[in-house]
Each structure stands twice: as C-alpha cells, then as structure tokens.
PDB file of N, CA and C in Angstrom:
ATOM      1  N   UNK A   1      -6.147   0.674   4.366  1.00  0.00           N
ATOM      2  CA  UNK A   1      -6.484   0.761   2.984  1.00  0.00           C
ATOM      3  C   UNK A   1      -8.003   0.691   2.894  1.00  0.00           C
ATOM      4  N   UNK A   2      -8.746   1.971   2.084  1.00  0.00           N
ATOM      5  CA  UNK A   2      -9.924   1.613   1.821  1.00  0.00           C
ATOM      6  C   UNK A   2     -10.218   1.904   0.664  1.00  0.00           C
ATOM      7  N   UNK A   3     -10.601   0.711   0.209  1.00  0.00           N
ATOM      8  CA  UNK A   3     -11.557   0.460  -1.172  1.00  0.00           C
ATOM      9  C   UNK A   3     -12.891   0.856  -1.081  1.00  0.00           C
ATOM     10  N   UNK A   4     -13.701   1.450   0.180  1.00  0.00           N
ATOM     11  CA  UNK A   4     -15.522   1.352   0.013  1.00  0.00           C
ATOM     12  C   UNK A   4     -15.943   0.551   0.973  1.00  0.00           C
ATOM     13  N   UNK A   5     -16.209  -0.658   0.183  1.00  0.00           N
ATOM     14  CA  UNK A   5     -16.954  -1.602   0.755  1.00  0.00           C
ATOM     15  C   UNK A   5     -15.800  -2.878   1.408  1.00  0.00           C
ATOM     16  N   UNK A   6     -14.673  -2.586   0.991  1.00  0.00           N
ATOM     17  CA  UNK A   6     -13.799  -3.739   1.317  1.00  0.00           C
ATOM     18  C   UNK A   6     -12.792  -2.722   2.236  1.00  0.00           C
ATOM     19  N   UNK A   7     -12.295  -3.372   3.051  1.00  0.00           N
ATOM     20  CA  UNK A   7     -11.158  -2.044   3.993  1.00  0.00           C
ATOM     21  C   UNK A   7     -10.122  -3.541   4.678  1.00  0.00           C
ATOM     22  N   UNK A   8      -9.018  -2.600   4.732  1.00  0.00           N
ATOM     23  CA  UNK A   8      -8.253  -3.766   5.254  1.00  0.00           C
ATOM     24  C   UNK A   8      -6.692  -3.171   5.863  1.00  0.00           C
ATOM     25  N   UNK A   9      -6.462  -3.508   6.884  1.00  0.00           N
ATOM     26  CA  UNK A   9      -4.744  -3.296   7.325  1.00  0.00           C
ATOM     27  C   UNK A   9      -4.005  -4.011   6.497  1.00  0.00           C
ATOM     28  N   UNK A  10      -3.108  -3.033   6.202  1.00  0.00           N
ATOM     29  CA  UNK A  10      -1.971  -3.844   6.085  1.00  0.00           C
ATOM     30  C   UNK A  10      -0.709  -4.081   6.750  1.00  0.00           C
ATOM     31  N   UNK A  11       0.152  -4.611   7.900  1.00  0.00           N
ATOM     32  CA  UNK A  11       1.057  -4.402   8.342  1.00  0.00           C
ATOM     33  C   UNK A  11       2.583  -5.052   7.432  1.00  0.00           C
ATOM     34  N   UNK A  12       3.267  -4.572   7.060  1.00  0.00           N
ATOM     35  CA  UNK A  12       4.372  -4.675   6.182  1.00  0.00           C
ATOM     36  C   UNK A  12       5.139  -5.275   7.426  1.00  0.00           C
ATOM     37  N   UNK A  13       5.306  -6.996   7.443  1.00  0.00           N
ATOM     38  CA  UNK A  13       6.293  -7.329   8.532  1.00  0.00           C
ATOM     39  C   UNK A  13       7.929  -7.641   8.240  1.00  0.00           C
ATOM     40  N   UNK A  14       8.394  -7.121   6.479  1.00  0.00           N
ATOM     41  CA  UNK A  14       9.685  -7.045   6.391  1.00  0.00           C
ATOM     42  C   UNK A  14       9.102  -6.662   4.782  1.00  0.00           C
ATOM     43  N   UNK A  15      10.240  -6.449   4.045  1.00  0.00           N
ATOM     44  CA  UNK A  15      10.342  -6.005   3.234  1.00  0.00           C
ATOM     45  C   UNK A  15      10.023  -7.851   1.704  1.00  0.00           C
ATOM     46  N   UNK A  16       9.785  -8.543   2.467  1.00  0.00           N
ATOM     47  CA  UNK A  16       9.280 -10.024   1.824  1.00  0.00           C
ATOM     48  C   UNK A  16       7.507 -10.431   2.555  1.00  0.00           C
ATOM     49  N   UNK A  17       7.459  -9.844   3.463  1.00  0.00           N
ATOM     50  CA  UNK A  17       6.366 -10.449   4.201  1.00  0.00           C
ATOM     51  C   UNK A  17       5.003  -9.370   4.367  1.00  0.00           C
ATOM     52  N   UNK A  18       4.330  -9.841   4.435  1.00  0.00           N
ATOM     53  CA  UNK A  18       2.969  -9.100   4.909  1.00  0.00           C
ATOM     54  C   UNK A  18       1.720  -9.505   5.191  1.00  0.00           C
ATOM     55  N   UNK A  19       1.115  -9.017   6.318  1.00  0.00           N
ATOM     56  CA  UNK A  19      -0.275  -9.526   6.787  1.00  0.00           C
ATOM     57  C   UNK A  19      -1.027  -8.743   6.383  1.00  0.00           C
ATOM     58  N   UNK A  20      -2.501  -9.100   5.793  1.00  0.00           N
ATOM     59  CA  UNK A  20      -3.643  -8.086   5.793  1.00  0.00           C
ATOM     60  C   UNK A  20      -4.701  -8.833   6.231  1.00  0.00           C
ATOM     61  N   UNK A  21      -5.262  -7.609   7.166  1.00  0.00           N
ATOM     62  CA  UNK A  21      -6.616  -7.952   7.692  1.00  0.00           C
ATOM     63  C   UNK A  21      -8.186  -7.221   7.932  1.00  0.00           C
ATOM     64  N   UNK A  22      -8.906  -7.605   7.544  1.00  0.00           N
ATOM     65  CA  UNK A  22     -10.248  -6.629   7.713  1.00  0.00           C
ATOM     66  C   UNK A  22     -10.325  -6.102   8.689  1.00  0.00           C
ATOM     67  N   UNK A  23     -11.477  -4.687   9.123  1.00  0.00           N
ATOM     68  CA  UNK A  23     -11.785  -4.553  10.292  1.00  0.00           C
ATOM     69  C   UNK A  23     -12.417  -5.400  11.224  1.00  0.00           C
ATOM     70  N   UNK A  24     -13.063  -6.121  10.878  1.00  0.00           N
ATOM     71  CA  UNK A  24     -13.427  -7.551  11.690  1.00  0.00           C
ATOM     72  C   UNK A  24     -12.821  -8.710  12.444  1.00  0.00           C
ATOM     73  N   UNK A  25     -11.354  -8.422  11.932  1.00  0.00           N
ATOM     74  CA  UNK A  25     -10.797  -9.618  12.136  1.00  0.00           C
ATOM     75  C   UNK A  25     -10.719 -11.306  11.330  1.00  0.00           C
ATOM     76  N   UNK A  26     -11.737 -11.206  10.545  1.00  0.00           N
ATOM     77  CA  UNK A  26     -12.503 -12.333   9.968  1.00  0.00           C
ATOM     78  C   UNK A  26     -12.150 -13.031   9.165  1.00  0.00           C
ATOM     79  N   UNK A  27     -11.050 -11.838   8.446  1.00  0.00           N
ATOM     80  CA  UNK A  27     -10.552 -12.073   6.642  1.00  0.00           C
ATOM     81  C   UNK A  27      -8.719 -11.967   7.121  1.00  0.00           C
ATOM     82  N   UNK A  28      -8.027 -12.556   8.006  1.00  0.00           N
ATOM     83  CA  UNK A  28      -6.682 -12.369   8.125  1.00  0.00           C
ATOM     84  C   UNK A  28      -6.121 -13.795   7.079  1.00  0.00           C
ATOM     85  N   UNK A  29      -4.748 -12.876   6.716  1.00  0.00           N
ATOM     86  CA  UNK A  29      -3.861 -13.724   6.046  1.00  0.00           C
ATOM     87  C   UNK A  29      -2.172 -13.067   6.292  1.00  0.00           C
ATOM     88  N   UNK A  30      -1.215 -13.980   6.288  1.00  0.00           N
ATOM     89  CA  UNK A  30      -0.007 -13.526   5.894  1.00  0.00           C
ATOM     90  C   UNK A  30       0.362 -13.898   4.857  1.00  0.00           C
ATOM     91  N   UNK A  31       1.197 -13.524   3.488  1.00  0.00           N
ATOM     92  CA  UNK A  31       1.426 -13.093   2.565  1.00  0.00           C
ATOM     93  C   UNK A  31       2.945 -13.454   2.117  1.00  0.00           C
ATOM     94  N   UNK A  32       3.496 -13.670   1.318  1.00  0.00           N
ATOM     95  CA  UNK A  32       4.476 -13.811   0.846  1.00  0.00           C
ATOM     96  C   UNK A  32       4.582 -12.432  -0.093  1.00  0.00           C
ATOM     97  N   UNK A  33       5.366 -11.400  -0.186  1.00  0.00           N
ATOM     98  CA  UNK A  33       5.635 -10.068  -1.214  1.00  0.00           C
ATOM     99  C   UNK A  33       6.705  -9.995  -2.063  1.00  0.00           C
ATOM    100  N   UNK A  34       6.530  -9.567  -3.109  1.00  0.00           N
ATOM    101  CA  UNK A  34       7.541  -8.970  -3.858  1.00  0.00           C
ATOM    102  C   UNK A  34       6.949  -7.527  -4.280  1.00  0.00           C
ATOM    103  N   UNK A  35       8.181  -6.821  -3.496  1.00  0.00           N
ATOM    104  CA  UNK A  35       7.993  -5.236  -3.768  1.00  0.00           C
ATOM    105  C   UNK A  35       8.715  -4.599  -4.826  1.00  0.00           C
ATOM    106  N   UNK A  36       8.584  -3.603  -5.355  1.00  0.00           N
ATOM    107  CA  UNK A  36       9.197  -3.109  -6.182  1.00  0.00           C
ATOM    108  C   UNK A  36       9.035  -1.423  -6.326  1.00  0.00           C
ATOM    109  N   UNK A  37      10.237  -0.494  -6.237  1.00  0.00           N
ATOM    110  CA  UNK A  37       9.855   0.700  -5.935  1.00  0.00           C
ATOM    111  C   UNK A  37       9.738   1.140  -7.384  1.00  0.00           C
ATOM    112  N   UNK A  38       8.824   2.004  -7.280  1.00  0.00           N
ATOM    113  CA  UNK A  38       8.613   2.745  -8.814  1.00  0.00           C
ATOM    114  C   UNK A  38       9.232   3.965  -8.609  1.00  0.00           C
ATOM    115  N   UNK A  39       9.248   4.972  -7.773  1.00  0.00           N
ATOM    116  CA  UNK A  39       9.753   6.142  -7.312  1.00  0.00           C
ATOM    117  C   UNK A  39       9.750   6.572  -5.813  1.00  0.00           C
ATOM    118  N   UNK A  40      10.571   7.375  -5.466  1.00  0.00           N
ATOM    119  CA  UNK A  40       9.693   7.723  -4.095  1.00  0.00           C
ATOM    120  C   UNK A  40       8.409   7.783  -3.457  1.00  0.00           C
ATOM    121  N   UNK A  41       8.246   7.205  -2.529  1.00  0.00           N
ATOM    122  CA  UNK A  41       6.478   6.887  -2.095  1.00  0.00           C
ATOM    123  C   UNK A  41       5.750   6.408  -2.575  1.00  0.00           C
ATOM    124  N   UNK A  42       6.261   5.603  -3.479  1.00  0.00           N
ATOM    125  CA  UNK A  42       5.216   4.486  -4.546  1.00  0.00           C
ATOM    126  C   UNK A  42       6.278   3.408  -4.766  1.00  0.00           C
ATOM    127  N   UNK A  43       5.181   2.645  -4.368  1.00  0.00           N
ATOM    128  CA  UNK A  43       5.688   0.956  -4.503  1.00  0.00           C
ATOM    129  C   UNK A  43       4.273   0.435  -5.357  1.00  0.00           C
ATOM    130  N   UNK A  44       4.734  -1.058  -5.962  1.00  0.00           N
ATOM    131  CA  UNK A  44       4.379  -1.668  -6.597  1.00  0.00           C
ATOM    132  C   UNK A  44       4.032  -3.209  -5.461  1.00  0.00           C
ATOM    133  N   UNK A  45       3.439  -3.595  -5.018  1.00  0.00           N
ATOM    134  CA  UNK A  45       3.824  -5.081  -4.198  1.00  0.00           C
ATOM    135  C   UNK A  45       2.708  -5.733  -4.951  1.00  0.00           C
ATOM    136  N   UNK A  46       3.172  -7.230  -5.175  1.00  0.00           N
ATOM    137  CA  UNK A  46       2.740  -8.141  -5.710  1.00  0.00           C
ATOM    138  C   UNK A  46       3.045  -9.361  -4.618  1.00  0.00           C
ATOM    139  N   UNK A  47       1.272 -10.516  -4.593  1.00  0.00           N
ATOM    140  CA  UNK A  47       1.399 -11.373  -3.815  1.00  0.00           C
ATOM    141  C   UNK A  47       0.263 -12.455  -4.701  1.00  0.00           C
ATOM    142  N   UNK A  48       0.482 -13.899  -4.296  1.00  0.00           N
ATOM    143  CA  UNK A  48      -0.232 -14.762  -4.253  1.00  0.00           C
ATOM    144  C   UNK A  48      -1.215 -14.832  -3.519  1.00  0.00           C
ATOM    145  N   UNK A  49      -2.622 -14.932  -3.352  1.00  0.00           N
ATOM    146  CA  UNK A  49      -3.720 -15.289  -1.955  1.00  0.00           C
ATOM    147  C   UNK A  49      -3.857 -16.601  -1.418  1.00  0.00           C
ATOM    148  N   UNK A  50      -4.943 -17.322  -2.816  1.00  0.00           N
ATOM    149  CA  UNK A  50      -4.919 -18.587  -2.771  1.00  0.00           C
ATOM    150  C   UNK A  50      -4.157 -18.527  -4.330  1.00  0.00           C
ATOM    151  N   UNK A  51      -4.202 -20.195  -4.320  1.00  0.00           N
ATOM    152  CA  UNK A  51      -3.838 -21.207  -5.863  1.00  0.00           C
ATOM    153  C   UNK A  51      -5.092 -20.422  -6.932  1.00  0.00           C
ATOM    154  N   UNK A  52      -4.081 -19.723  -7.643  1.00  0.00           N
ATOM    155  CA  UNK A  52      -4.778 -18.752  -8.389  1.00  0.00           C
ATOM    156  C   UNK A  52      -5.055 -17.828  -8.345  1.00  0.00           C
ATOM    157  N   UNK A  53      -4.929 -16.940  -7.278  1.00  0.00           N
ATOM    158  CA  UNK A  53      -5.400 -15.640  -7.309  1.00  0.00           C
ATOM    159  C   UNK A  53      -4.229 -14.776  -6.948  1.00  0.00           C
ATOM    160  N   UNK A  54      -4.678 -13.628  -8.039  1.00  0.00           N
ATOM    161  CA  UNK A  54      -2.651 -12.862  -7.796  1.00  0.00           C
ATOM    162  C   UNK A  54      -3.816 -11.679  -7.814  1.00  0.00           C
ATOM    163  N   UNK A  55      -2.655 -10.541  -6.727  1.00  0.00           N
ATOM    164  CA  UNK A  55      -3.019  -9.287  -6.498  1.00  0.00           C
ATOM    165  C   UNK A  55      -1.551  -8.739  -6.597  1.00  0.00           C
ATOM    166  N   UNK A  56      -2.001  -7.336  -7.449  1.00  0.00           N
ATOM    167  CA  UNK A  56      -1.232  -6.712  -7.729  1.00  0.00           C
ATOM    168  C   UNK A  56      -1.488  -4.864  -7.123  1.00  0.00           C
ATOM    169  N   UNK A  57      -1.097  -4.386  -6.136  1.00  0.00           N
ATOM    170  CA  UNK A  57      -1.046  -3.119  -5.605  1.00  0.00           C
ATOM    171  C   UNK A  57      -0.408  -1.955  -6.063  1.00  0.00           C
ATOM    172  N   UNK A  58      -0.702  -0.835  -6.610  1.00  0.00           N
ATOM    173  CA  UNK A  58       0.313   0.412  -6.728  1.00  0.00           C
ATOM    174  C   UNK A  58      -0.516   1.153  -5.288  1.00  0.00           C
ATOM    175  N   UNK A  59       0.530   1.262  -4.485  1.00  0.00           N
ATOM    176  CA  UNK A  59       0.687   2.290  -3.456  1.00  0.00           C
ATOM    177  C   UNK A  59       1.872   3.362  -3.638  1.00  0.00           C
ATOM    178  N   UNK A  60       0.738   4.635  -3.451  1.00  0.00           N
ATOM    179  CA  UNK A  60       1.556   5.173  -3.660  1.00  0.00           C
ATOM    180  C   UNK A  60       0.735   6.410  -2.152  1.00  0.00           C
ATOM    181  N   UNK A  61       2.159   6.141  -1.418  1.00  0.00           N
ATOM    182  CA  UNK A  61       2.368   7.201  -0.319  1.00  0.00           C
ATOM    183  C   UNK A  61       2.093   8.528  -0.141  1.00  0.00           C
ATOM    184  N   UNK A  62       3.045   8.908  -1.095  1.00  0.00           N
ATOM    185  CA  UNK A  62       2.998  10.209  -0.934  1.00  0.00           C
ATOM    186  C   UNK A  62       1.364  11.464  -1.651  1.00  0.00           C
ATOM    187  N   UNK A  63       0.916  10.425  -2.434  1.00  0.00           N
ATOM    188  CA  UNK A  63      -0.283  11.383  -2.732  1.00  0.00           C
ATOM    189  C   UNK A  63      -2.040  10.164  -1.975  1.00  0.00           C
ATOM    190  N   UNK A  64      -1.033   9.378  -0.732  1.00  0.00           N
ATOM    191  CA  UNK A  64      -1.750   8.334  -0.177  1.00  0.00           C
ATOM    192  C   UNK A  64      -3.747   7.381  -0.848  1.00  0.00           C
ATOM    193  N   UNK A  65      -2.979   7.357  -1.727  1.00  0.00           N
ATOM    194  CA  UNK A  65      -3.566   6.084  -2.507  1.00  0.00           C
ATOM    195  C   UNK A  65      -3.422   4.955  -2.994  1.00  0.00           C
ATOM    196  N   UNK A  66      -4.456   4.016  -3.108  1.00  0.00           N
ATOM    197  CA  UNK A  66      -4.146   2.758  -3.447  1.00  0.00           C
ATOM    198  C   UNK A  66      -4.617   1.946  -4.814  1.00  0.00           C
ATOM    199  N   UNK A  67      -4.077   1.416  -5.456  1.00  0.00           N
ATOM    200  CA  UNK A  67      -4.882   1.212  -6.432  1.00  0.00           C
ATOM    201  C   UNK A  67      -4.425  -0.408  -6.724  1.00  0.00           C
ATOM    202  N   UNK A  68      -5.385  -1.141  -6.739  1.00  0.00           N
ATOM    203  CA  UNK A  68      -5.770  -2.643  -6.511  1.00  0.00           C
ATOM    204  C   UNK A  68      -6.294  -3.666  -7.746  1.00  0.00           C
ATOM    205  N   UNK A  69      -5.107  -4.388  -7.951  1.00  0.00           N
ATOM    206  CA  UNK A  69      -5.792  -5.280  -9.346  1.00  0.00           C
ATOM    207  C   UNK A  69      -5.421  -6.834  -8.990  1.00  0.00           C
ATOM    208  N   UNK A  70      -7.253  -7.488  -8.483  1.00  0.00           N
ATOM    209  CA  UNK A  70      -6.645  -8.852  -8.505  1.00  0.00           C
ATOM    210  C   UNK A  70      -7.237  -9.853  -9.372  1.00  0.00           C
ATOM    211  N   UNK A  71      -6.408 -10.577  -9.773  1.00  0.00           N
ATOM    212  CA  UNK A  71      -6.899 -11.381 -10.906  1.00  0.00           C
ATOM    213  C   UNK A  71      -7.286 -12.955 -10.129  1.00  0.00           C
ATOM    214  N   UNK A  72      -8.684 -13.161 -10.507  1.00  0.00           N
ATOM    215  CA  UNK A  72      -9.735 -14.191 -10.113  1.00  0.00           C
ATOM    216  C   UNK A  72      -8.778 -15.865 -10.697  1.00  0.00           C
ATOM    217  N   UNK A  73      -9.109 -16.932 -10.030  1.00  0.00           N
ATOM    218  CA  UNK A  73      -8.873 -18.116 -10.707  1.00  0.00           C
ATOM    219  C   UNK A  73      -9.937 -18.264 -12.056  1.00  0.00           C
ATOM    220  N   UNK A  74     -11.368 -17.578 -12.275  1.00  0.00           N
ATOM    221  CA  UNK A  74     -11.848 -17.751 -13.281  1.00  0.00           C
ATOM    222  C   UNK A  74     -11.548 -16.542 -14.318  1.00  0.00           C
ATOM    223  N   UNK A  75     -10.332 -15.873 -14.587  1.00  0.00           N
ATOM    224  CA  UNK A  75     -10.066 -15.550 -15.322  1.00  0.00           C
ATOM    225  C   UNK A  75     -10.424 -13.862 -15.195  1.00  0.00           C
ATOM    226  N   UNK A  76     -11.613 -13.748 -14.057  1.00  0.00           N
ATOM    227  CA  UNK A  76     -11.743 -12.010 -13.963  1.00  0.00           C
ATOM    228  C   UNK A  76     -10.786 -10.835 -13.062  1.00  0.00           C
ATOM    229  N   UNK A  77     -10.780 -10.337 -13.139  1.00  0.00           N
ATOM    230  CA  UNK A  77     -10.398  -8.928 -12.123  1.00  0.00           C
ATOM    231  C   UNK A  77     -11.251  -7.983 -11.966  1.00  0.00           C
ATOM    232  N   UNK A  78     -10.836  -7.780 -10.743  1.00  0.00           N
ATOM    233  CA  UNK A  78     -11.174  -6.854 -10.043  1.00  0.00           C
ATOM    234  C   UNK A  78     -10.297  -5.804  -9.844  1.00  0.00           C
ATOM    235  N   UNK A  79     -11.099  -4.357 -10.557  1.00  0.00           N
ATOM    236  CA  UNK A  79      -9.719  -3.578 -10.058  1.00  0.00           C
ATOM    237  C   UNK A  79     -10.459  -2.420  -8.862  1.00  0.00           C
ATOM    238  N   UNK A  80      -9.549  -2.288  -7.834  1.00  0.00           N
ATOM    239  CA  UNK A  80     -10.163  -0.700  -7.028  1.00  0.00           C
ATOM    240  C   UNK A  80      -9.251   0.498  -6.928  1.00  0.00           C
ATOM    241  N   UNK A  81      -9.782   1.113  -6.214  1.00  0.00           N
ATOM    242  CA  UNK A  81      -9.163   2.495  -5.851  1.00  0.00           C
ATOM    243  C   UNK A  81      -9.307   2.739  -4.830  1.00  0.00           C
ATOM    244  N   UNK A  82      -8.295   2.724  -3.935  1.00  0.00           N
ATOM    245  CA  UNK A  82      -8.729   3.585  -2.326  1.00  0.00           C
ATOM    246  C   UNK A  82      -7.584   4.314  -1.566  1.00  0.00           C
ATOM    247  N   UNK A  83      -7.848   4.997   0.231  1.00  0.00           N
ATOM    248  CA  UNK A  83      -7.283   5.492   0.106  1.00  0.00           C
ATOM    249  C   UNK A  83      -6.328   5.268   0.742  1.00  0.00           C
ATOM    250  N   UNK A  84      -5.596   5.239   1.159  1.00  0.00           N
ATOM    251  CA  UNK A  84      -4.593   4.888   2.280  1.00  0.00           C
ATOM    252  C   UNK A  84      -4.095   5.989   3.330  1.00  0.00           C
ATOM    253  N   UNK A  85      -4.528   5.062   4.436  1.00  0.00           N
ATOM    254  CA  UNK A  85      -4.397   6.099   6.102  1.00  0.00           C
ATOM    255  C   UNK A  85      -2.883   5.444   6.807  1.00  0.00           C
ATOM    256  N   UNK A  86      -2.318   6.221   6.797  1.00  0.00           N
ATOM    257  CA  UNK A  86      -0.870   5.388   7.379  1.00  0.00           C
ATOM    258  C   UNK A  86      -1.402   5.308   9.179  1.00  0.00           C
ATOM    259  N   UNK A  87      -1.234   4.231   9.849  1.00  0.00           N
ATOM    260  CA  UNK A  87      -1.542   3.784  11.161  1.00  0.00           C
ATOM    261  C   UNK A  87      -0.057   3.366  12.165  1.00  0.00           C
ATOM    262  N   UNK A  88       0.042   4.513  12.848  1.00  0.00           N
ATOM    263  CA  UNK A  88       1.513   4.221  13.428  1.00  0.00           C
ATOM    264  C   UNK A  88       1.547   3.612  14.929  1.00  0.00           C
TER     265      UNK A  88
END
C-alpha cells in the first residue's frame, strides 16, 4: 500500500487478523480486523491501532486502490489515497 510518503505491507493473516508494516521494518503491528465486503474486489476493513485511534480502509482490488481514513485520539483525521501492489 502506498500513500506517498507513508508505504506499508499489509499481510492479511485470516480473515480477523492482520499485520502491517513499513518498508523499514520500524513501524510493525498486528491488528485485530473487521472486514466487510462491499462488492467484488472491494472490501471495507476496519481496525483499532492504539487506545483511540481507529482506521478505517476501502480497498478496493480490482481497480487496485486504497483509500485510508484514520481518526486521531485528538479528534483529527487523516484521510489518504494510494495505490495498492498485490505481493505474492
């Protein structure tokens, strides 16, 4: 997944779970998910980070983009756009 300036794997380790990690290595986490399909090749996944901070993803596969909304403990968001490279 790339946003620009922020880039990150994601490996989907079940259909509840998921790790993401920078190219660095630096920024890893595993994840608790709730997915939700919107249509073919687009999902919706929603996760907790820390106490307070929720990210909300539309991936969508098939026209491989990402689009990223996470909401701050002080009340802001951040939203992006990037693109998504499937890594097999």
């Amino acid at each position: 997944m790339d946003f620009g300036k922020q880039k990150f794997r994601l490996d989907f380790r079940s259909s509840t779970e998921m790790t993401f990690t920078s190219p660095g290595g630096n920024n890893t986490q595993t994840v608790q998910i709730t997915v939700t399909r919107i249509r073919p090749d687009v999902y919706m996944v929603f996760w907790s980070r820390k106490a307070g901070q929720y990210v909300i993803h539309i991936e969508d596969f098939g026209n491989k983009v990402a689009y990223s909304n996470i909401f701050l403990p002080d009340g802001s968001v951040q939203r992006l756009k990037g693109a998504l490279t499937p890594i097999h």
